[in-house]
Protein backbone atom coordinates (compact mmCIF):
# COMPACT_ATOMS: atom_id res chain seq x y z
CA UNK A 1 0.00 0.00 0.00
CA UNK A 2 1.34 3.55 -1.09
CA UNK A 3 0.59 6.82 0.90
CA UNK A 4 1.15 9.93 -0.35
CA UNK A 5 1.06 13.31 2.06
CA UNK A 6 0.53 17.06 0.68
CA UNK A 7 0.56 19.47 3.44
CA UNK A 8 -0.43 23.27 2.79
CA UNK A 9 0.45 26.41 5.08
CA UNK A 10 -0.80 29.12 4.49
CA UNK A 11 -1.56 32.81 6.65
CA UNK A 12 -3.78 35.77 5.86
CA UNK A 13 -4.50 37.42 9.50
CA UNK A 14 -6.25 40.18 7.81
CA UNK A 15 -10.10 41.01 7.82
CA UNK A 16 -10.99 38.87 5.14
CA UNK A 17 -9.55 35.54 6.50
CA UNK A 18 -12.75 33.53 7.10
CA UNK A 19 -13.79 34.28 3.54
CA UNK A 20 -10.22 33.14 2.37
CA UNK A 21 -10.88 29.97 4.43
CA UNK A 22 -14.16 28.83 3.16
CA UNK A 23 -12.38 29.61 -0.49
CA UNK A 24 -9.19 27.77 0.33
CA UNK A 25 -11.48 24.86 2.14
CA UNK A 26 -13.74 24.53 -1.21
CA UNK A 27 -11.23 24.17 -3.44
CA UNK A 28 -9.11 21.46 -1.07
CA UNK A 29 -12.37 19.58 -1.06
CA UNK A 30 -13.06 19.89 -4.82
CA UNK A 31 -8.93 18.68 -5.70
CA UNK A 32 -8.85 16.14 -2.84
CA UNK A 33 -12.38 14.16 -5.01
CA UNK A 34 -10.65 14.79 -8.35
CA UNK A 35 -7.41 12.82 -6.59
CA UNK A 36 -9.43 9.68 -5.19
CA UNK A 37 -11.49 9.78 -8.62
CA UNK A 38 -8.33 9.34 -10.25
CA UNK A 39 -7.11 6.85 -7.28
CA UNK A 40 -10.21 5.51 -7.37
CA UNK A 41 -9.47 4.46 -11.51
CA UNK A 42 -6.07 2.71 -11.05
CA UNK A 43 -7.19 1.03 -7.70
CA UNK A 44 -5.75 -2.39 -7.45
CA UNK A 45 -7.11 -4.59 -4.24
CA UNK A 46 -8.56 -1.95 -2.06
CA UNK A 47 -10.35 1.19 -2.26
CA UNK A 48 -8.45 4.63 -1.69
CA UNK A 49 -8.95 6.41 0.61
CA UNK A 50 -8.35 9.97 1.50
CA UNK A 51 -8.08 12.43 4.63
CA UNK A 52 -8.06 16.30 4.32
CA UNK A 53 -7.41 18.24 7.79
CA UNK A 54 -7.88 21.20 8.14
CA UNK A 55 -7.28 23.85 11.19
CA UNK A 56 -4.41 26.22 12.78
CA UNK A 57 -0.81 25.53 13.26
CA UNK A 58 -0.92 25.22 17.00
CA UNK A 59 -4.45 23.84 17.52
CA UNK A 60 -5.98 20.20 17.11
CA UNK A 61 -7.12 19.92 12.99
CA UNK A 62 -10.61 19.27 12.06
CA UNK A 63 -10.79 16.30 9.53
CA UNK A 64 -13.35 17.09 6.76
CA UNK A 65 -14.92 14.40 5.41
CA UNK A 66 -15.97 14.16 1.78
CA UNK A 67 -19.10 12.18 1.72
CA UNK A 68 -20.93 15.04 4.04
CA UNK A 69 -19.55 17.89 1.99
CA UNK A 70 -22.13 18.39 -0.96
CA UNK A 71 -21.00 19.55 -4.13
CA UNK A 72 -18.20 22.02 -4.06
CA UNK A 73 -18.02 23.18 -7.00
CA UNK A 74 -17.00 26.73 -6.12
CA UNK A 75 -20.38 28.26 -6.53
CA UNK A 76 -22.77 28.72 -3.31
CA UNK A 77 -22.26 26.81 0.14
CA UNK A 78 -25.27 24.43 -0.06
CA UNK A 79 -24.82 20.89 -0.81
CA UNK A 80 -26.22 19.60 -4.18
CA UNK A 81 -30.20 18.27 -3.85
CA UNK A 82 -29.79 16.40 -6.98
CA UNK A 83 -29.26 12.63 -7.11
C-alpha cells in the first residue's frame, strides 16, 4: 500500500480571513475528489482512501470528510439536492 502526504500552510490574518478559508477549504475539497477519482481508476485490491485536515498551526485539525460535503463546486455553500 502507497501513501502519499501534501501538506499546505498558508496565513492571511487580515479582515478577510474567514472568507479566504471557506475559499481555500472549497477548493481542497473539490482537488482532494478529483485525486481519489483518479485513485479511485487505477485502484488495485482496495479502495483509496483519503483524509483532508484542516485547522491552525498550533491547535488540534478538524478532519473534513468528503461524503458530508455536498457539491463544491466553487459556486454557493449548499450541498447539491440532486441525485
Amino acid at each position: 500500500m502507497k501513501t502519499a502526504t501534501i501538506e499546505l500552510r498558508w496565513d492571511h490574518s487580515d479582515a478577510s480571513e474567514e472568507a479566504k478559508d471557506k475559499m481555500l477549504r472549497t477548493h481542497l475539497i473539490q482537488k482532494a475528489r478529483e485525486l481519489k477519482t483518479l485513485a479511485m481508476l487505477t485502484k488495485g485490491r482496495y479502495k483509496p482512501q483519503i483524509a483532508i485536515k484542516m485547522g491552525d498551526f498550533f491547535a488540534v485539525d478538524e478532519e473534513i470528510d468528503l461524503a458530508k460535503e455536498g457539491d463544491t463546486d466553487g459556486v454557493g455553500d449548499e450541498p447539491s439536492t440532486s441525485e
